[in-house]
Protein backbone atom coordinates (compact mmCIF):
# COMPACT_ATOMS: atom_id res chain seq x y z
CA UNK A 1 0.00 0.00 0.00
CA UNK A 2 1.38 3.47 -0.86
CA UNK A 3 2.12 6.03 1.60
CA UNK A 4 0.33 9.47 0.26
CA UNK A 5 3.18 12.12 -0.14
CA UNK A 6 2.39 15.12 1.92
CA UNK A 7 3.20 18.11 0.29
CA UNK A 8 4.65 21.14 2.31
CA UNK A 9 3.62 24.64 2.64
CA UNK A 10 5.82 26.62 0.34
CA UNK A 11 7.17 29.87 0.94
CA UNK A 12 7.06 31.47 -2.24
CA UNK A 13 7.81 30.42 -5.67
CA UNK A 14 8.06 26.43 -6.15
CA UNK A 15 11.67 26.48 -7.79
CA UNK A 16 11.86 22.90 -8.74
CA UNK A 17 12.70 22.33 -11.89
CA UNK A 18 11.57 18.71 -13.66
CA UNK A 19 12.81 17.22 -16.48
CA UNK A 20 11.50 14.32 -18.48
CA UNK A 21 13.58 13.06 -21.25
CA UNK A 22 13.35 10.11 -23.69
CA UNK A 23 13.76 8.83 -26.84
CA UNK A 24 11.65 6.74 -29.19
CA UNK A 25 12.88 4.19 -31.63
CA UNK A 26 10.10 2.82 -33.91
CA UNK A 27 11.67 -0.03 -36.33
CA UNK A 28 10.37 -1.32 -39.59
CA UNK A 29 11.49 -4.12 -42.42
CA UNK A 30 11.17 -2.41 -46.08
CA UNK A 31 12.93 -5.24 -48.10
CA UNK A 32 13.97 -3.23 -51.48
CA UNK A 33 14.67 0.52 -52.09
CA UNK A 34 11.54 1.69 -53.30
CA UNK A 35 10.20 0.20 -49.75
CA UNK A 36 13.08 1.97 -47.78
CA UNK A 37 12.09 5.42 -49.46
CA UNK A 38 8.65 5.23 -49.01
CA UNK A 39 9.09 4.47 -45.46
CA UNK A 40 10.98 7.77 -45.47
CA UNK A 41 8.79 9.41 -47.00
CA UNK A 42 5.82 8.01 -44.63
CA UNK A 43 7.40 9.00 -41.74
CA UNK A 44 8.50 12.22 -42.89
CA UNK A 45 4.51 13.59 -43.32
CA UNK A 46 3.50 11.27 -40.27
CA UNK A 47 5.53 13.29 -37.94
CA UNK A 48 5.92 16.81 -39.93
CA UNK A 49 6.54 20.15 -37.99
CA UNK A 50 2.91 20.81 -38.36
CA UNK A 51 1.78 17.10 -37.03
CA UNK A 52 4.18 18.04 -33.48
CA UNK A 53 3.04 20.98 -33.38
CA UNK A 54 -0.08 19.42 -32.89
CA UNK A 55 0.87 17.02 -30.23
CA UNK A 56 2.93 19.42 -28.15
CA UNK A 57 0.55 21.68 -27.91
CA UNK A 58 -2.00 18.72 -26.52
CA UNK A 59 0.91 17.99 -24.03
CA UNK A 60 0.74 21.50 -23.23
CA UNK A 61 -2.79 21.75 -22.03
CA UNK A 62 -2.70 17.87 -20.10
CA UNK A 63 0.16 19.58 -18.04
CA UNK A 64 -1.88 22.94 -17.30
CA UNK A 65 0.47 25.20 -18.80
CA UNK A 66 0.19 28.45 -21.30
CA UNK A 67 1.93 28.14 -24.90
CA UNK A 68 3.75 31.73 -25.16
CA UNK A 69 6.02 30.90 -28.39
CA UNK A 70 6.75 28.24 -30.78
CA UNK A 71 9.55 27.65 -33.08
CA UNK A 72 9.57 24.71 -35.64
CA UNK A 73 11.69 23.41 -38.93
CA UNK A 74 11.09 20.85 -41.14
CA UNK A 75 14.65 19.82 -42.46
CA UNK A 76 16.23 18.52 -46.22
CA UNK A 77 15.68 15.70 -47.02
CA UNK A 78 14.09 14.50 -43.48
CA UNK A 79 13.45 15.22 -40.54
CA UNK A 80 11.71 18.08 -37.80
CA UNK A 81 12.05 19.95 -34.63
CA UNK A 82 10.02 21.89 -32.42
CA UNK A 83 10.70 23.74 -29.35
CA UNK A 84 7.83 25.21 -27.32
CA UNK A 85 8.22 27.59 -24.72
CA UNK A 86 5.26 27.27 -21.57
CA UNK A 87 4.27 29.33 -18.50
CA UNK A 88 2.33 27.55 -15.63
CA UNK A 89 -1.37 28.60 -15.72
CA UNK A 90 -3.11 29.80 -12.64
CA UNK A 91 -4.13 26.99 -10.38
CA UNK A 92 -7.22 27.21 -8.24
CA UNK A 93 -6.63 23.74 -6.91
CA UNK A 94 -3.32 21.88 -6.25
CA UNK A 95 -2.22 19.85 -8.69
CA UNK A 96 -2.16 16.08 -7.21
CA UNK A 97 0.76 14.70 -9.16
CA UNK A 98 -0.08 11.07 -7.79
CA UNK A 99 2.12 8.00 -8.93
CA UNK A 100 -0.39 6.93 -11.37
CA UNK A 101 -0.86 6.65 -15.28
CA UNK A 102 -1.82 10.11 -16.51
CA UNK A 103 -4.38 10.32 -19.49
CA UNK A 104 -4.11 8.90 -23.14
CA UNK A 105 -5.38 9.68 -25.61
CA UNK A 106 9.12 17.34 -37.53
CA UNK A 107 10.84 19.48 -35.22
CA UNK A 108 8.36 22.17 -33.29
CA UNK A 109 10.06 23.91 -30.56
CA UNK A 110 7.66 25.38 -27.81
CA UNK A 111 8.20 27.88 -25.13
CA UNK A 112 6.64 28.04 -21.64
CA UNK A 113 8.24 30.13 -19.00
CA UNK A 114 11.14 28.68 -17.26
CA UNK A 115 9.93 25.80 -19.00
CA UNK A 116 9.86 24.31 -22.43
CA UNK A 117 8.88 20.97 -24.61
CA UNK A 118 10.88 20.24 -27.78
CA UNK A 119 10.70 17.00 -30.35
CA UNK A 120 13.20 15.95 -32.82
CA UNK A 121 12.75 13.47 -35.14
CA UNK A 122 15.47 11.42 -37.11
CA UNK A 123 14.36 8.78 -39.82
CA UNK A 124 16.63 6.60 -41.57
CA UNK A 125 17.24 2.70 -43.32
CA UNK A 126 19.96 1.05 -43.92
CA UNK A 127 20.87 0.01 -47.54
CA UNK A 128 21.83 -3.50 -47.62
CA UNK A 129 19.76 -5.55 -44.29
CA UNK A 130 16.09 -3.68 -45.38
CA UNK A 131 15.88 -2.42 -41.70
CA UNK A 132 14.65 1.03 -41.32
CA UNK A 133 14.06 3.00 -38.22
CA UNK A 134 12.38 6.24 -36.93
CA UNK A 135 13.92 7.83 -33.67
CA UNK A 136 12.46 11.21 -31.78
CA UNK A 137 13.65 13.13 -28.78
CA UNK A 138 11.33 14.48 -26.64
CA UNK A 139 12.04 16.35 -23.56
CA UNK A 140 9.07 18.26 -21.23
CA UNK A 141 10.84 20.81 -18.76
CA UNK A 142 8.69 22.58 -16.17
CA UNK A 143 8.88 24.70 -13.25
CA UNK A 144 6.49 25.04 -10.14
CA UNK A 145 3.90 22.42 -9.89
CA UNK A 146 2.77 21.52 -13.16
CA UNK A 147 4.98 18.00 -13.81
CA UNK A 148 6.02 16.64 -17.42
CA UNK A 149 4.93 13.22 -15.90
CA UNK A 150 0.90 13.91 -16.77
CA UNK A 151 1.80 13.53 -20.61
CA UNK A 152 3.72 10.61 -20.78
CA UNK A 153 0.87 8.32 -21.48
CA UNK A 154 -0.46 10.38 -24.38
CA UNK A 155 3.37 10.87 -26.20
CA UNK A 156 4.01 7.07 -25.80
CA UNK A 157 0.42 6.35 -27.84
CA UNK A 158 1.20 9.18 -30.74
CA UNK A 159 4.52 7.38 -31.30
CA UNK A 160 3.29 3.88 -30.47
CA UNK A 161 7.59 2.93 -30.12
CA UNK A 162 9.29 -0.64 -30.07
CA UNK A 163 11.91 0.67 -27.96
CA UNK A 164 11.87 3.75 -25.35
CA UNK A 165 14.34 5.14 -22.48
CA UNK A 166 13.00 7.26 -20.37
CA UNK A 167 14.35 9.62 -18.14
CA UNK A 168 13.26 11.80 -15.35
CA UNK A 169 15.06 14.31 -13.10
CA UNK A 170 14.53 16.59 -10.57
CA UNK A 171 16.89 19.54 -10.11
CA UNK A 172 17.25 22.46 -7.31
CA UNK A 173 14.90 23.04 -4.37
CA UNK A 174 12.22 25.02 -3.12
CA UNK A 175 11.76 25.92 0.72
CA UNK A 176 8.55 25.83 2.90
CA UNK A 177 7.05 28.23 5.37
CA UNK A 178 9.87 26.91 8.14
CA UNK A 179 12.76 27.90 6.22
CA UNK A 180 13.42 24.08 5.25
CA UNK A 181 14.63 23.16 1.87
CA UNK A 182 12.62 20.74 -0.26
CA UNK A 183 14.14 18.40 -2.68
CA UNK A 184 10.91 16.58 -4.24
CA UNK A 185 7.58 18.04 -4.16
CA UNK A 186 5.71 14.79 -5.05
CA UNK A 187 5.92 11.29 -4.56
CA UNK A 188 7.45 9.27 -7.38
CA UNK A 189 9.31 5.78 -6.81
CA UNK A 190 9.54 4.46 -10.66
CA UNK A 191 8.43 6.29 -14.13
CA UNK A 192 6.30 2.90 -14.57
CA UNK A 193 4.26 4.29 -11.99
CA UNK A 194 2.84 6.71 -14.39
CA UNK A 195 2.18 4.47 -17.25
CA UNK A 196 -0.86 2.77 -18.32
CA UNK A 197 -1.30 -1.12 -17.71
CA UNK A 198 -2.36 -1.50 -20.99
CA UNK A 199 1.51 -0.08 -22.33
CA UNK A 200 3.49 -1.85 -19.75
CA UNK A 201 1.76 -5.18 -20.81
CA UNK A 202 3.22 -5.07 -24.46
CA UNK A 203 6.44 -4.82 -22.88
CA UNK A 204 9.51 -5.85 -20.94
CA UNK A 205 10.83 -2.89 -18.66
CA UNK A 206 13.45 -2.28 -15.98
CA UNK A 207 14.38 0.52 -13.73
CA UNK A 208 18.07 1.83 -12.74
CA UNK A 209 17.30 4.58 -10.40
CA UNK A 210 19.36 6.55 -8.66
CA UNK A 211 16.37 7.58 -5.82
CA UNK A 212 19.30 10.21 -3.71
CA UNK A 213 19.94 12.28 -6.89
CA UNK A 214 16.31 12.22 -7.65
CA UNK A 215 17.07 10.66 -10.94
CA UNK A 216 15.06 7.92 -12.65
CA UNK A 217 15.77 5.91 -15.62
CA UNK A 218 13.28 3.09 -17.55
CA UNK A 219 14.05 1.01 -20.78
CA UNK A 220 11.53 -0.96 -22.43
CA UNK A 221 11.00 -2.96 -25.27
CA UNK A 222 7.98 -4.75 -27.40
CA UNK A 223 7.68 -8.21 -25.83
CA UNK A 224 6.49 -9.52 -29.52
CA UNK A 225 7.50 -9.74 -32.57
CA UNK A 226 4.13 -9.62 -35.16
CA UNK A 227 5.16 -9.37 -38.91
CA UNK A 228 1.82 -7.75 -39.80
CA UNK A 229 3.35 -4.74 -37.91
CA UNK A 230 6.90 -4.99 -38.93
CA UNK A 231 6.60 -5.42 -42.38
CA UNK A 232 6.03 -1.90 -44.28
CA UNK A 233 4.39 -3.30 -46.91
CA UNK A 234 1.43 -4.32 -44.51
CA UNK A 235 -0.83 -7.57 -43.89
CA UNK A 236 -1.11 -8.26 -47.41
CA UNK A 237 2.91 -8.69 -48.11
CA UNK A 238 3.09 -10.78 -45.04
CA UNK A 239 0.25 -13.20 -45.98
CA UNK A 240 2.47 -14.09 -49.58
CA UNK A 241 5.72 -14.11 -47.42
CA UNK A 242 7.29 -17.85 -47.45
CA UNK A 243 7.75 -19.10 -43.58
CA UNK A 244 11.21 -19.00 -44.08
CA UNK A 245 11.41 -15.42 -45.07
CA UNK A 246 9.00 -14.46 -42.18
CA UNK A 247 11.14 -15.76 -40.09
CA UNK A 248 14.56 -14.43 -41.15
CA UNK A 249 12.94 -11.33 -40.84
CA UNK A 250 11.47 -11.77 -37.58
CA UNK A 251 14.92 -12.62 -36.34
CA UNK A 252 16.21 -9.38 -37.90
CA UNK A 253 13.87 -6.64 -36.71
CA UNK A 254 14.84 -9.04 -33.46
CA UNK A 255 18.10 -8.35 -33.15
CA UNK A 256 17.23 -4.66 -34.33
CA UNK A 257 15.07 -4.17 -31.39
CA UNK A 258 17.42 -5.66 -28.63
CA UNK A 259 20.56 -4.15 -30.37
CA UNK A 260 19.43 -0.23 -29.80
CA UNK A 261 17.67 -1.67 -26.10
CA UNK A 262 21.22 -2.65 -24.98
CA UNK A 263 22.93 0.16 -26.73
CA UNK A 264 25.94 -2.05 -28.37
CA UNK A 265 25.83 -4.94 -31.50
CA UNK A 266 24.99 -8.40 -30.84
CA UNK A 267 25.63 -11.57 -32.38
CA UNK A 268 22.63 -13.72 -32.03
């Protein structure tokens, strides 16, 4: 049973700055050029300045904060950023920040103040083994109460990833009526905490935490391997695919999958 975190009595400003950081990795089998380039291509308009745009400034409003300025490029030949920069709106009620799931539902840069959300996105496919991948960076920065965790839900849905590491961080302190500093503000033991059931049940996951810096780290990874969704051709390709190609691929996207999880090459 979890203990609820009692939050103190501030004095002042809440100068807590929290970070969440992670990046995406969505991987794909396009088996000749054409393939490869259309996949490009796909991506590329899937995820578009405009397109971020649009889901930053959904993230925006789930974390109660006020858009003051965006910035976005879409870049030659692929590619996009954004950068938005936020303010925290007024809040009539305390935000409760529990450890639970929060709601689901190019480059754009955003700007809140003191705090910001920003995307990059970086297709590519190799030329020879027809695996091609899709990576984006997201990072939600916010002051005060308002906490990047809220969103994570939502962002892991848009991008519907086979591999994600997550990070969260909280930096500096804030001080309550008493004159005592305050390194956390709300209760948070593991970033799984705050995601859905439904997610963590299409995948393996592990923490390394390190809870006296106030820094926590999650990896996860698609549990299975379904050649309907890996192939970019689609359903019908897969259904006139021999066994023994399906599963030559299978192995591949695999080994893709567990390759970028561990961060070095494998020989399976």
């Amino acid at each position: 049973m979890k203990t609820r975190f009692r939050k103190p009595k501030l004095d002042g400003f809440n100068n807590l700055s929290k970070s969440l950081s992670f990046t995406l990795y969505d991987v794909c089998y396009a088996r000749d050029v054409q393939e490869r380039r259309d996949y490009i291509a796909y991506i590329d308009e899937a995820y578009n300045a405009n397109r971020l745009t649009d889901i930053l400034s959904e993230v925006t409003r789930m974390i109660g904060a006020n858009l003051l300025n965006v910035a976005r490029q879409d870049y030659d030949p692929q590619g996009a950023s954004v950068t938005m920069l936020i303010s925290e709106e007024p809040i009539d009620q305390e935000p409760e920040n529990l450890e639970q799931p929060g709601p689901v539902p190019e480059a754009v840069v955003g700007h809140l103040n003191k705090s910001h959300i920003t995307v990059h996105t970086y297709p590519e496919a190799h030329p020879y083994n027809g695996i091609a991948t899709f990576r984006a960076d997201i990072e939600v920065s916010t002051c005060g109460k308002i906490s990047p965790l809220r969103a994570l839900n939502f962002l892991i849905h848009q991008f519907d990833a086979d591999v994600l590491t997550l990070d969260y961080r909280v930096r500096g302190f804030t001080r309550d009526v008493e004159g005592v500093k305050h390194y956390l503000d709300h209760s948070v033991s593991s970033i799984q905490n705050f995601i859905s059931r439904e997610i963590l049940d299409d995948y393996q996951a592990i923490d390394v935490n390190n809870y006296q810096e106030n820094l926590f780290h999650t990896k996860m990874f698609r549990k299975e391997i379904d050649i309907d969704h890996y192939l970019f051709a689609g359903r019908d390709r897969s259904r006139t695919t021999a066994k023994a190609e399906q599963t030559r691929i299978r192995k591949a996207v695999s080994l893709e999958i567990q390759e970028i999880y561990y961060g070095r090459n494998l020989d399976l």
